[in-house]
Structure formats: C-alpha cells, structure tokens
C-alpha atoms as a PDB file:
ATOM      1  CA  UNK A   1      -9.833  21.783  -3.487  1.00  0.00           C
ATOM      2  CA  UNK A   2      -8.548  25.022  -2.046  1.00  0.00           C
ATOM      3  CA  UNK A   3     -11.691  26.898  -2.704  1.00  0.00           C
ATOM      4  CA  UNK A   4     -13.637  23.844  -1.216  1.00  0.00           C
ATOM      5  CA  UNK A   5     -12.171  24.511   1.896  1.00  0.00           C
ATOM      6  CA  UNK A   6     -12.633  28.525   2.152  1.00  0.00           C
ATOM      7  CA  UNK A   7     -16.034  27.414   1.436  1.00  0.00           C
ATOM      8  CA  UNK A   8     -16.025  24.357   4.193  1.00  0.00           C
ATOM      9  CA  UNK A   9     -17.573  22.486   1.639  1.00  0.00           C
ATOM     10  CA  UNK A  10     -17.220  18.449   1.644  1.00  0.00           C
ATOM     11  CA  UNK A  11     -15.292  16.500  -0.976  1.00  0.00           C
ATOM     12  CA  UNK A  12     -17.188  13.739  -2.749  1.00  0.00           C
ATOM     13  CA  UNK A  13     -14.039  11.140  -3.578  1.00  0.00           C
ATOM     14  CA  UNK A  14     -13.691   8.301  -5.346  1.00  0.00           C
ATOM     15  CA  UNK A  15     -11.768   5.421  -4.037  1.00  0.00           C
ATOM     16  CA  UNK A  16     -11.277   1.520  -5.879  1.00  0.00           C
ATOM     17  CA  UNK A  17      -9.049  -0.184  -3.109  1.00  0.00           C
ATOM     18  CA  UNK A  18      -7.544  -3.268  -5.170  1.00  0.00           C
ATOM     19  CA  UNK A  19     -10.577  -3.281  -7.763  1.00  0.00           C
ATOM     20  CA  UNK A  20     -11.299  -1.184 -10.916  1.00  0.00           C
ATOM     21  CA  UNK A  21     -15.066  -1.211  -9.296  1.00  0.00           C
ATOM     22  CA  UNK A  22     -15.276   2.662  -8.471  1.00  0.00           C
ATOM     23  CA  UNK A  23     -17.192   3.848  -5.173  1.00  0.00           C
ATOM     24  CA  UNK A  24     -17.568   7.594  -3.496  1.00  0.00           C
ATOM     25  CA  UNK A  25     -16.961   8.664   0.135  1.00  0.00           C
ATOM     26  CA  UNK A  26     -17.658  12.017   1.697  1.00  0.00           C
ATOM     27  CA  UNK A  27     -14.735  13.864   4.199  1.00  0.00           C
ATOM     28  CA  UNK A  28     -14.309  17.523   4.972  1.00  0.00           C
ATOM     29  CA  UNK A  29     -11.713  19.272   4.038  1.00  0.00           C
ATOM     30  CA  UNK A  30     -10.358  19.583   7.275  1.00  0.00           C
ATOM     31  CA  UNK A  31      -9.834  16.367   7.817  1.00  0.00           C
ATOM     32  CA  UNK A  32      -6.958  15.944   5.559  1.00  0.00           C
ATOM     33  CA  UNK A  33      -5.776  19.980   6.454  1.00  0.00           C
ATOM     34  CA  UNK A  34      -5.053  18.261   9.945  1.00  0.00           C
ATOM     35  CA  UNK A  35      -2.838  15.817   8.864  1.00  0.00           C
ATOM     36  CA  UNK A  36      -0.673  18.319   6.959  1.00  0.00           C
ATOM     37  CA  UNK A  37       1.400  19.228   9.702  1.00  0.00           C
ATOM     38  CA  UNK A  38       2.430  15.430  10.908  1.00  0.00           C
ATOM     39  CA  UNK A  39       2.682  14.376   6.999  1.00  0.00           C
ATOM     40  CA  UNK A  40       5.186  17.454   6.031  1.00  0.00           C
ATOM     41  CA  UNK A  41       7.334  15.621   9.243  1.00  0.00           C
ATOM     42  CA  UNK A  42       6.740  12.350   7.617  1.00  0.00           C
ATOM     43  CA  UNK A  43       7.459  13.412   3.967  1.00  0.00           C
ATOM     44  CA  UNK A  44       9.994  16.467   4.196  1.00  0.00           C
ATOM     45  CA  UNK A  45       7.940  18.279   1.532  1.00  0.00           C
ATOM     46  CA  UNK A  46       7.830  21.632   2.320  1.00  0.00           C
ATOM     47  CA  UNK A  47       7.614  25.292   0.644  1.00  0.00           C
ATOM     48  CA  UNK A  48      10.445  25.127  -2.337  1.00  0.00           C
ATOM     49  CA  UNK A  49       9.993  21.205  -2.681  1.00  0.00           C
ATOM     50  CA  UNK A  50       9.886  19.473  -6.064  1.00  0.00           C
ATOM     51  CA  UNK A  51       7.241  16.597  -5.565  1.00  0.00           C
ATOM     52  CA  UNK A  52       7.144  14.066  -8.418  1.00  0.00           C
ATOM     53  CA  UNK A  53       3.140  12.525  -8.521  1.00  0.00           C
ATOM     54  CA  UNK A  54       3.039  10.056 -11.681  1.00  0.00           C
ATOM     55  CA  UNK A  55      -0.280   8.127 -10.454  1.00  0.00           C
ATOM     56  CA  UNK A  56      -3.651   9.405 -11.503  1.00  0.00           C
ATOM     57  CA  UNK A  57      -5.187  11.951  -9.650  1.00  0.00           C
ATOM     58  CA  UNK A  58      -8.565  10.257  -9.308  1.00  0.00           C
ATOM     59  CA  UNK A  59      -6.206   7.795  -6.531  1.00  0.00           C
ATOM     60  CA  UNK A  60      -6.475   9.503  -3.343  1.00  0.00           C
ATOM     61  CA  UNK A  61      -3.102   9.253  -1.937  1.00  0.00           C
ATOM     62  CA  UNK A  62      -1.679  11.194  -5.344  1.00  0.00           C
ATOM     63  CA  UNK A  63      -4.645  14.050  -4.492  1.00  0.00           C
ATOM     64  CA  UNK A  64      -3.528  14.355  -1.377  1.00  0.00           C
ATOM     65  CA  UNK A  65       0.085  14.303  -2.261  1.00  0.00           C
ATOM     66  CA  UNK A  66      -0.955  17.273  -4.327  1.00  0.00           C
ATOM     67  CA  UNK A  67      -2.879  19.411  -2.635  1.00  0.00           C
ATOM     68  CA  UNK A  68      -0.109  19.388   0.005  1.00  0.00           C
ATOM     69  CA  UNK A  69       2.191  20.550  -2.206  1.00  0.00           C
ATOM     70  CA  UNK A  70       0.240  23.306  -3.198  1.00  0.00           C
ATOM     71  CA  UNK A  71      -0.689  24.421   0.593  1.00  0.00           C
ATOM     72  CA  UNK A  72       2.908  24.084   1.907  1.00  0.00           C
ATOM     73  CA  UNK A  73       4.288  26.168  -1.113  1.00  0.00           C
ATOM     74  CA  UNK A  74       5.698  23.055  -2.815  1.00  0.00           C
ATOM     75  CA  UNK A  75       5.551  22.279  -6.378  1.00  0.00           C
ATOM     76  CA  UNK A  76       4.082  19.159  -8.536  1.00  0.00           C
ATOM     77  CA  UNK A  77       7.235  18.188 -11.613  1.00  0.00           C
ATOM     78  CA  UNK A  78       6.332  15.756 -14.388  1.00  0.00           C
ATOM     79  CA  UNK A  79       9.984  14.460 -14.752  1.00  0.00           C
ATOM     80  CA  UNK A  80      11.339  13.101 -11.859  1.00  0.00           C
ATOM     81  CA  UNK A  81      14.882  14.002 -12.883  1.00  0.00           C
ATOM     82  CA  UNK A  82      13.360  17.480 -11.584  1.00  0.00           C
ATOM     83  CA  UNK A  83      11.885  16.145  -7.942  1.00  0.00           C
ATOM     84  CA  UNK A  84      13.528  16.447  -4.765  1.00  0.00           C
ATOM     85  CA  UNK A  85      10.748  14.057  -3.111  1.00  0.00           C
ATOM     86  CA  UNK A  86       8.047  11.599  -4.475  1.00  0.00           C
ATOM     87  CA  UNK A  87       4.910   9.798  -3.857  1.00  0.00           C
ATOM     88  CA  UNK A  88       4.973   6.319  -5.160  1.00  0.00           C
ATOM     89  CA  UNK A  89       2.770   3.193  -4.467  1.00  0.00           C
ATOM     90  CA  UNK A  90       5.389   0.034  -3.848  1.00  0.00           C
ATOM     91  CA  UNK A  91       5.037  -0.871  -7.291  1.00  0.00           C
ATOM     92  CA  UNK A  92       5.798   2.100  -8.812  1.00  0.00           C
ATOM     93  CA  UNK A  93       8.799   2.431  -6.182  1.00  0.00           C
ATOM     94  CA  UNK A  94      10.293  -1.099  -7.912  1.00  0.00           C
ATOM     95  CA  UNK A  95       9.629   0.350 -11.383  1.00  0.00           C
ATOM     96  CA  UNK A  96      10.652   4.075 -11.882  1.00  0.00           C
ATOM     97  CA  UNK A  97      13.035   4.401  -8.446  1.00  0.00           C
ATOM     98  CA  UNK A  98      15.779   4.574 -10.314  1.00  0.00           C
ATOM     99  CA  UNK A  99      14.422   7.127 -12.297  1.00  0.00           C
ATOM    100  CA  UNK A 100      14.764   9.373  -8.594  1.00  0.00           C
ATOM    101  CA  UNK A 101      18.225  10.941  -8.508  1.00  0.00           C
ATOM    102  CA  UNK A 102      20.095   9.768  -5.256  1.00  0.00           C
ATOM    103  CA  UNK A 103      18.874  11.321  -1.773  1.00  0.00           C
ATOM    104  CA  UNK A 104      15.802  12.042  -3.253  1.00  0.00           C
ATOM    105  CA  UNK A 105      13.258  11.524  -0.382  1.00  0.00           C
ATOM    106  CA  UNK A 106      10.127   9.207  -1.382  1.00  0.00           C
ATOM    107  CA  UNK A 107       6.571   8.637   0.614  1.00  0.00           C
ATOM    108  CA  UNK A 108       5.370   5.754   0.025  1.00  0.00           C
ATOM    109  CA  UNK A 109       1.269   4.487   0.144  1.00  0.00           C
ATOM    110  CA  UNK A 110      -1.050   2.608  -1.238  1.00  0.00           C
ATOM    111  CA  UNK A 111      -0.049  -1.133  -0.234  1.00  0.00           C
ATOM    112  CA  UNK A 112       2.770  -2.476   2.230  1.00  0.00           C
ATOM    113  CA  UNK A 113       6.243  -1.649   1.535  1.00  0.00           C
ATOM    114  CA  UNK A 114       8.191  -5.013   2.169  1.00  0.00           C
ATOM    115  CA  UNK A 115      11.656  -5.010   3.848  1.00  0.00           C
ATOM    116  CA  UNK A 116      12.940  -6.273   0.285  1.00  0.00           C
ATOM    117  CA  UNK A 117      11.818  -3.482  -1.593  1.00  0.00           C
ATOM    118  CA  UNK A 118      12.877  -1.129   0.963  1.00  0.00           C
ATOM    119  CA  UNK A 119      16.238  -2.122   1.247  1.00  0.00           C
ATOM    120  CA  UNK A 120      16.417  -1.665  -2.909  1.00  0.00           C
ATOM    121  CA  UNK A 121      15.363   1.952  -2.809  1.00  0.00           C
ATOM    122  CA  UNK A 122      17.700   2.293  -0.255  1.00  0.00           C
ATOM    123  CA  UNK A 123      20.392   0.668  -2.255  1.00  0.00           C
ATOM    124  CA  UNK A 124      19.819   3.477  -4.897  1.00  0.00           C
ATOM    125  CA  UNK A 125      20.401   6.210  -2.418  1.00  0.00           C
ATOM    126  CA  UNK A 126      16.528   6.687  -1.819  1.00  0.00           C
ATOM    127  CA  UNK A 127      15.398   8.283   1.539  1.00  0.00           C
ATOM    128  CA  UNK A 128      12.246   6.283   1.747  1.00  0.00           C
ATOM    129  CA  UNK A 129       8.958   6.197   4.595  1.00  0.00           C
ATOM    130  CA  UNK A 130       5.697   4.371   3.936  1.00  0.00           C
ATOM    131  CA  UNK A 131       2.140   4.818   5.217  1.00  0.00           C
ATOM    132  CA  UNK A 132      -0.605   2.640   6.230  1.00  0.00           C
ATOM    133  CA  UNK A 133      -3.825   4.540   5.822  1.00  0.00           C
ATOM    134  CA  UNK A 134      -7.119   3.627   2.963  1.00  0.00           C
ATOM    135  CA  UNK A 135      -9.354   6.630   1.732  1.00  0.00           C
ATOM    136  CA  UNK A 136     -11.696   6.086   4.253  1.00  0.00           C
ATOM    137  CA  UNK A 137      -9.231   6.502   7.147  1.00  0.00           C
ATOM    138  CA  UNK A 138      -6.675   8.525   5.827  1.00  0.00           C
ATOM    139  CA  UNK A 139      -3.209   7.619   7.541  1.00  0.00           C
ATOM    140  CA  UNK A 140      -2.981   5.198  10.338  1.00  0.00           C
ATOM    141  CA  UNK A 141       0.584   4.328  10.648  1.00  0.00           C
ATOM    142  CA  UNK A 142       3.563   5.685   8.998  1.00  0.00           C
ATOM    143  CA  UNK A 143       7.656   4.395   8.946  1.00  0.00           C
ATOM    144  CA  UNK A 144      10.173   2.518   7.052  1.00  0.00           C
ATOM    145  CA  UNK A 145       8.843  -0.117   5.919  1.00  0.00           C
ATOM    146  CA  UNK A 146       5.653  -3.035   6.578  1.00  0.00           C
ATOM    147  CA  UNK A 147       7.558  -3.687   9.493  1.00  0.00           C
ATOM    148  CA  UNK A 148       8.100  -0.481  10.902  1.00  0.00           C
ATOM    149  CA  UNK A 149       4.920   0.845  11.291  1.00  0.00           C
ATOM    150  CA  UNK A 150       3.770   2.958  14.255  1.00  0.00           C
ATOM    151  CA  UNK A 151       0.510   4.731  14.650  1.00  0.00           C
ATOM    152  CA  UNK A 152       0.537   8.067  12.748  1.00  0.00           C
ATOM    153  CA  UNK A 153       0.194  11.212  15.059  1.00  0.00           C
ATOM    154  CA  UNK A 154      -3.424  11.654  16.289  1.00  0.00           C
ATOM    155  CA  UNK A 155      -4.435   8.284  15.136  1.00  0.00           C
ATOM    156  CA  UNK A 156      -5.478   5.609  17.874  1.00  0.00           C
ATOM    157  CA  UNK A 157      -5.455   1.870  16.623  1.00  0.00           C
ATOM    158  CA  UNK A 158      -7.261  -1.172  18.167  1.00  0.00           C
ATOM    159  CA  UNK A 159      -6.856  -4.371  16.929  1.00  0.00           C
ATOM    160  CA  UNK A 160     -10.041  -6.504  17.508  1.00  0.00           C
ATOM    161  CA  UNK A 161     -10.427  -9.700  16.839  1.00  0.00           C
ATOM    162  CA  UNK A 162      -7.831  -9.467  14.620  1.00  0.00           C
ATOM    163  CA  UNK A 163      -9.244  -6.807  12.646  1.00  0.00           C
ATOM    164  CA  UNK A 164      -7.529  -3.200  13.173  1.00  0.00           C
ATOM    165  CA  UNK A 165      -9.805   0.026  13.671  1.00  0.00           C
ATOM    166  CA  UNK A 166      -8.536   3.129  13.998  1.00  0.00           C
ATOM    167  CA  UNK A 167     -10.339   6.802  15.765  1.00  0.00           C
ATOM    168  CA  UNK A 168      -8.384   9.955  14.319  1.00  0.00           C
ATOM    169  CA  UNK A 169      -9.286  13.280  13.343  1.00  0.00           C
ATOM    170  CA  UNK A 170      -8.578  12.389   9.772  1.00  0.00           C
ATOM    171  CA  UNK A 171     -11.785   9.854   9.189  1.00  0.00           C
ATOM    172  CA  UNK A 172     -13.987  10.153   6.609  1.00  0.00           C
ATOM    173  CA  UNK A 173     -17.864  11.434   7.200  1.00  0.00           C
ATOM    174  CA  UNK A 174     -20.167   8.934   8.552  1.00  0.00           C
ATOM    175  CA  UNK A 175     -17.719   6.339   9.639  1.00  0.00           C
ATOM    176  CA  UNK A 176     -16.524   7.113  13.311  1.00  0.00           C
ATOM    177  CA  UNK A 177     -15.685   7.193  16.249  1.00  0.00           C
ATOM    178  CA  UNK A 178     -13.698   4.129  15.420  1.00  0.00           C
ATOM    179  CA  UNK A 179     -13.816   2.676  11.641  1.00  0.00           C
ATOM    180  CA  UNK A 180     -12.636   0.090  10.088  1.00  0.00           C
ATOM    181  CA  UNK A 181     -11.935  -1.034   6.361  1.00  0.00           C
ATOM    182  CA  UNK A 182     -11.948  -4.952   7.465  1.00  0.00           C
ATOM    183  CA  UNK A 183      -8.031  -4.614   6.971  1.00  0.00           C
ATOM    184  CA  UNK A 184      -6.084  -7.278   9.301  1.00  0.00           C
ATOM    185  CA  UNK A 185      -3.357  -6.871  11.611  1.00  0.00           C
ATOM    186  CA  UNK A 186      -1.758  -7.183  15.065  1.00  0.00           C
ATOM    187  CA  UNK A 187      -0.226  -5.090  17.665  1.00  0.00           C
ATOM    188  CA  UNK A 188       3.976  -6.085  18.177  1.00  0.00           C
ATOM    189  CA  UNK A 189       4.190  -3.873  21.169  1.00  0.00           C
ATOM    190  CA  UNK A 190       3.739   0.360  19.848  1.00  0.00           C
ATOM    191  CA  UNK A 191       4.315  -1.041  16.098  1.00  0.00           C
ATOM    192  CA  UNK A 192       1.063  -2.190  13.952  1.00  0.00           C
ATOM    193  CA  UNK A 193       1.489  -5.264  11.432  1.00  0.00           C
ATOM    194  CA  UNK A 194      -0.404  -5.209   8.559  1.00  0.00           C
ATOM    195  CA  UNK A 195      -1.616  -8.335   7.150  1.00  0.00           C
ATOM    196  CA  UNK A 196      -4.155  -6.747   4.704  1.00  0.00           C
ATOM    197  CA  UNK A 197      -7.615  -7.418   3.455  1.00  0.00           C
ATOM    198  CA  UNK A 198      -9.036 -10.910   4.206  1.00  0.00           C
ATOM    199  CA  UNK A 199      -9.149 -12.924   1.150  1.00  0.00           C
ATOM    200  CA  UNK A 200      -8.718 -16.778   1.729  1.00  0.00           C
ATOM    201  CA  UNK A 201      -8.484 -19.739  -0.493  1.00  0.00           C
ATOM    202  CA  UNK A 202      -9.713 -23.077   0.402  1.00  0.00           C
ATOM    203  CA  UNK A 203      -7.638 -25.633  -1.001  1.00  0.00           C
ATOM    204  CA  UNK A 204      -8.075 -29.324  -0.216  1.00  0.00           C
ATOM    205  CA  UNK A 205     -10.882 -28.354   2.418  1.00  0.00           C
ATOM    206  CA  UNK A 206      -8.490 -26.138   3.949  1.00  0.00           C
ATOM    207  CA  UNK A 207      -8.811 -22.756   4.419  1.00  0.00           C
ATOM    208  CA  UNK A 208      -5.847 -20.451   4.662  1.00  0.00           C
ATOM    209  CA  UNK A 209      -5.203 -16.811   4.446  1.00  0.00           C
ATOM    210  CA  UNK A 210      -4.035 -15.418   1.126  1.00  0.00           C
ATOM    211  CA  UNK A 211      -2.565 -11.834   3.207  1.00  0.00           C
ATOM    212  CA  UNK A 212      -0.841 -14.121   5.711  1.00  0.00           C
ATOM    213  CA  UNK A 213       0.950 -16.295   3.221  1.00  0.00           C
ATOM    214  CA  UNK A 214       1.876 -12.942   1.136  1.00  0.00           C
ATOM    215  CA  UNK A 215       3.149 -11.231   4.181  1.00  0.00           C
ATOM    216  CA  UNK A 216       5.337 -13.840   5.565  1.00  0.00           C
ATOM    217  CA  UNK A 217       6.591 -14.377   1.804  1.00  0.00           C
ATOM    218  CA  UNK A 218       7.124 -10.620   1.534  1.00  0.00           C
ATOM    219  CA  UNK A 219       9.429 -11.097   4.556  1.00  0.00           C
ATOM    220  CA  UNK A 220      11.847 -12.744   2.504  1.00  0.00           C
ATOM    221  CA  UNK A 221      11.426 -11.118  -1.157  1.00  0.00           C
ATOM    222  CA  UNK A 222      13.813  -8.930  -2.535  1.00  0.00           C
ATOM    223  CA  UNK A 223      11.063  -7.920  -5.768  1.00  0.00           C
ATOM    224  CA  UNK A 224       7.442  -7.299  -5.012  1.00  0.00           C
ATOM    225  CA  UNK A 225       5.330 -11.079  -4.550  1.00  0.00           C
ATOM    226  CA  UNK A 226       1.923 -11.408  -4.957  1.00  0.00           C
ATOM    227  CA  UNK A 227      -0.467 -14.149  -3.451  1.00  0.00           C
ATOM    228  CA  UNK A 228      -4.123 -15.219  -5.557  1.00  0.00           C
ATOM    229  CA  UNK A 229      -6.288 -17.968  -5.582  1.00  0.00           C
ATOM    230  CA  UNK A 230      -6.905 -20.028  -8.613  1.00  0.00           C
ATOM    231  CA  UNK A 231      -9.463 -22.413  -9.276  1.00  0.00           C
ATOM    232  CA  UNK A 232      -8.670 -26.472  -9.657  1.00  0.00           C
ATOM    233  CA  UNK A 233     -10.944 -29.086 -10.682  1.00  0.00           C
ATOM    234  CA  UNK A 234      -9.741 -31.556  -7.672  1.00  0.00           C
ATOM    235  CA  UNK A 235      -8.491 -29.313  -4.934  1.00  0.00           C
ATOM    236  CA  UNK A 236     -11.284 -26.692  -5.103  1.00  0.00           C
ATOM    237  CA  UNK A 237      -8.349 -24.136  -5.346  1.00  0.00           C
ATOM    238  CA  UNK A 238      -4.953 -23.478  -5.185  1.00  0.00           C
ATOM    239  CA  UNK A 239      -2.847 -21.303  -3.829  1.00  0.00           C
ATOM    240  CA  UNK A 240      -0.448 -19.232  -6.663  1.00  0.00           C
ATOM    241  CA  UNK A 241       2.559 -16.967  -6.134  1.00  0.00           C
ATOM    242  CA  UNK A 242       3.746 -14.184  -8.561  1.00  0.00           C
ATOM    243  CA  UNK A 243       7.492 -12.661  -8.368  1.00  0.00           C
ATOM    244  CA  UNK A 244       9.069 -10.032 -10.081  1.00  0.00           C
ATOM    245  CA  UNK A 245      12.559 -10.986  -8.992  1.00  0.00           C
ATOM    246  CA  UNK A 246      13.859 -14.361 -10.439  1.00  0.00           C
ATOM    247  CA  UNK A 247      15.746 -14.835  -7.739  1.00  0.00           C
ATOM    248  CA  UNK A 248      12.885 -14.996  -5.285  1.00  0.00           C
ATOM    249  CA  UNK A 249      10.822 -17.135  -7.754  1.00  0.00           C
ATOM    250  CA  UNK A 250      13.954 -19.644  -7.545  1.00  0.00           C
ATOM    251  CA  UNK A 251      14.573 -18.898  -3.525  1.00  0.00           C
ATOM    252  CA  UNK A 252      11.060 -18.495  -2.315  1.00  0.00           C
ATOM    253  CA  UNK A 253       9.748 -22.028  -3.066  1.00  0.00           C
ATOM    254  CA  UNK A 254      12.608 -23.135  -0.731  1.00  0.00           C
ATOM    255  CA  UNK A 255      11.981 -20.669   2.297  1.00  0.00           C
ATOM    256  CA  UNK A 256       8.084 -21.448   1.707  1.00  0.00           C
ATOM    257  CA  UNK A 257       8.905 -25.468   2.604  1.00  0.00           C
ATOM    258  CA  UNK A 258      10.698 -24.196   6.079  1.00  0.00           C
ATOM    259  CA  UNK A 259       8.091 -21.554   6.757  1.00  0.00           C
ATOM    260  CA  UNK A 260       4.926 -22.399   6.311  1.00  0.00           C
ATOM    261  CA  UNK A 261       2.948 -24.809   7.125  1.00  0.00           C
ATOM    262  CA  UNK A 262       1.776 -27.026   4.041  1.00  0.00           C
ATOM    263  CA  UNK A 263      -1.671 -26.279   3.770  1.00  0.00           C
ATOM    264  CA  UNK A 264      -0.279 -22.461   3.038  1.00  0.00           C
ATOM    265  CA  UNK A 265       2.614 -23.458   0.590  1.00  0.00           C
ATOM    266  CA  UNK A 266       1.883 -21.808  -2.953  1.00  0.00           C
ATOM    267  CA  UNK A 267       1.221 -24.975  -5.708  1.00  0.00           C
ATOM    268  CA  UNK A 268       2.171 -22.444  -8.286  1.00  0.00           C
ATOM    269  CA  UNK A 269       5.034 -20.034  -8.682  1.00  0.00           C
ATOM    270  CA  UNK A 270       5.031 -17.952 -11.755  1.00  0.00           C
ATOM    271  CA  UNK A 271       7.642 -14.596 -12.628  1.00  0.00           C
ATOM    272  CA  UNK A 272       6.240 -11.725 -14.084  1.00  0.00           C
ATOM    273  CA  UNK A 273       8.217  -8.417 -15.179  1.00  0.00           C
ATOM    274  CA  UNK A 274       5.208  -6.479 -13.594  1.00  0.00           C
ATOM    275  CA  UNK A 275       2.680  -6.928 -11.823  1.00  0.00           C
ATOM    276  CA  UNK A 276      -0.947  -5.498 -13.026  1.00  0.00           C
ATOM    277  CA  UNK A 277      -2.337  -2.152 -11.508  1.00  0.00           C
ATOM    278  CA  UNK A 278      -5.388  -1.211 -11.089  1.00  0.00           C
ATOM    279  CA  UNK A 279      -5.882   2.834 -11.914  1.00  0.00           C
ATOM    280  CA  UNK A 280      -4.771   3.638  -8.824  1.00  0.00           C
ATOM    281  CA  UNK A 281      -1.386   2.019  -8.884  1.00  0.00           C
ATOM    282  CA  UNK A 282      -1.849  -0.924  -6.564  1.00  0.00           C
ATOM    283  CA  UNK A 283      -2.160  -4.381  -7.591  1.00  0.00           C
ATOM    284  CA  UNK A 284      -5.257  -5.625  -9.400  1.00  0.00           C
ATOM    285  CA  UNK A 285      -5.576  -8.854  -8.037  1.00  0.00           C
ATOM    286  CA  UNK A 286      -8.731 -10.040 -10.760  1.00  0.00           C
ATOM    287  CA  UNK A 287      -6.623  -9.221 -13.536  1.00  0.00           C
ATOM    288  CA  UNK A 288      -3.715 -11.146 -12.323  1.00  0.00           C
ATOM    289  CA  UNK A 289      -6.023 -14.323 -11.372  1.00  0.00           C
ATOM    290  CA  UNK A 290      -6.942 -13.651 -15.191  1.00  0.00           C
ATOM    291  CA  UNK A 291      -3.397 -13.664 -16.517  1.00  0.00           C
ATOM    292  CA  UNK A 292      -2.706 -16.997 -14.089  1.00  0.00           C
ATOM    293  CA  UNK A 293      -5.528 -18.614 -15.962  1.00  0.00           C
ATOM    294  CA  UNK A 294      -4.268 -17.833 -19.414  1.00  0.00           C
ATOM    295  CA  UNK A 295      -1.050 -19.303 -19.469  1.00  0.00           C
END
C-alpha cells in the first residue's frame, strides 16, 4: 500500500457491504492519504499509538485502519490488552469491548452505532466515535453515535429524495462528482440520519421499510437489534426482530405497540447471543433470514 502510493498507482479493493457476494472498486491512493489528517482528529491514533484491528483485512475499514497506523507512526497489536485505541464494527464493539482496558479510545465503522450500544461502551470506560462512510465513499459523517452524525471534514452531503449522496475528495474512481450507494437518510439541521440501505417487506399488501423499523427500534435497544423479512404462506411476509439483549426482546415488543404504526410492528421477536457476520464484520442479513427459518 505504501509503495502503491510512491508509485501513484490505484488500489483494486474488494468490498461485500452486508453480503458474502464479493465485488472490486478502483480509488487512488490519495484519496484515502487525504482523509488521514481529519481521521487522526477523529480517532486520536497517532505516532506511538497501539491500534487493536481484529476484523479481516480484506474489509476496508480494517485496511484503512491499518495503513494509518503505519503512516502516522502507530502500531497494529493482536491482543487488545496491549491497544490504546481500536477499530471495531458495532458488533464487535458489543462482543470484545470489554476486552479494551478502560479509556481506551475506539473508532467505530461499518454499520450504525445505536445510542444503546454507545452508552454500554461508555459504561466500560470506552472513549468511543463512529463513522458513516461505505468503500465506495469513504467517510461521510463521523460522531458519537447514529445520532450524532455530522458531515466528515471535506465531505458535502445532499439528501435527495430521500436518498443521501455525498461529493468529497475521498470518492472512489469513476463515481463522482456526487455518488451515492442508495443508502437512506435525512438532514436534522447540520446532523445526517442514517436509515440505511432500502430493503422493504410487504406484509399483508403493505409495504414498509425494514431500515426504518430497525432504526427507530435501535432508538430504544440497549443490545444490538436486527430487522429481516421472512416469508409466510398468508401474509406474503412478515416482519422479524432479532435481540441480543433479553431485556430488549422482553421491552421492545412493548415500545414497538406505542411507536410504530401496525403495519411496521415486528410479528416475530427472537434473542440470539450473536448476531451473524458476514467476513467483514457487519451483519449478514441472508444468513440470519436462514437461521429465522430453521427454528
């Protein structure tokens, strides 16, 4: 990676999103170098820095995380007894956090950090910020938490029709001046709201939005909660909810009746230690709709 960018030669990178379905883009290596500065601010890593990486290198983010390190004079630690900061997707956040000794400072990517989860790394003396971004835009926003996003430094976001699109310095080749990954959202004054990729379910001849449901349910969850559709022989489908907390598998049903309307309500609530991941550490939705169907 350093050499490639001596040589201003492109990288050729491999990105899966929520699938296991593996597909290429093209960036130069300056478009990441220019982000370095505003990520370093976002992060703390800098030269001396312990940086604990445990997803596959083959993910972007955990590249990037990596090649940072090395530029700023930081180095990459297998045991993250050893790390004074970390890159974690949400999901490995919930299961290895404590595994971070207190004050360690985490940057997290990969899929929305809820406020529940935040306020549990938090809990264990985590310093914790969280990116929006996807391989083929890099970073878009950057803050606390889901709801604390703002756009990331030399990013401009547009929200049309509901869609967001974003014109930075840090897109990848062929996709500009303004790009999108068909990622929804909204504009709450300077902060962006992420609703995510548009996957529906029609249920009853309805048709709702699985990322809206799993956003406003994220709102309330203390674990990590994700939202599928399964097939049914009389509705067409259904609409199924997965917790990792007990408590918001018991307490979610409840907040569902009062907040949604009941086209959106999940029909089926189910608790899993851990949710699936695809390679990259985010949540493989297929395989999950697989384990619904199984039990």
């Amino acid at each position: 990676m350093l050499e490639a960018n001596r040589a201003g030669a492109l990288l050729a990178l491999t990105t899966s999103g929520t699938t296991n379905s593996p597909r290429t883009i093209l960036r130069t290596t300056r478009s990441w170098w220019d982000s370095f500065e505003a990520y370093s601010a976002l992060s703390g890593v800098k030269a001396g820095a312990t940086v604990w990486v445990p997803g596959p290198l083959t993910a972007t983010m955990n590249l990037f995380a990596a090649v940072h390190a090395a530029v700023v004079g930081a180095r990459v630690v297998d045991d993250p007894a050893d790390a004074s900061h970390a890159c974690l997707t949400p999901t490995l956040l919930h299961m290895r956090g404590d595994d971070l000794a207190a004050r360690t400072r985490v940057i997290v990517g990969g899929s929305a950090l809820s406020r529940g989860a935040y306020k549990e790394a938090v809990t264990l003396g985590l310093r914790v910020r969280s990116y929006y971004g996807a391989a083929e835009l890099s970073f878009v926003a950057a803050g606390r938490h889901e709801g604390d996003l703002r756009p990331f430094p030399g990013a401009h976001v547009l929200v049309v029709d509901g869609v967001i699109h974003v014109a930075s310095p840090y897109l990848c080749e062929g996709v500009g001046p303004w790009a999108t990954v068909g990622d929804r959202g909204r504009m709450a004054g300077d902060r962006l709201v992420v609703l995510g990729r548009p996957g529906t379910a029609t249920t009853a001849g309805a048709t709702v939005s699985l990322a809206d449901i799993e956003a406003r349910l994220r709102a309330f969850a203390s674990g990590e909660v994700a939202v599928v559709a399964l097939p049914h022989k009389t509705l067409g489908e259904i609409v199924a909810a997965v917790c990792t907390d007990p408590d918001d598998a018991r307490d979610l049903p409840l907040i569902a009746h009062d907040v949604l309307r009941p086209t959106h309500r999940p029909r089926l609530w189910r608790t899993m230690e851990a949710l699936p991941l695809t390679f990259a550490g985010k949540v493989d939705r297929r395989t999950l709709v697989t384990l619904l169907e199984q039990r």
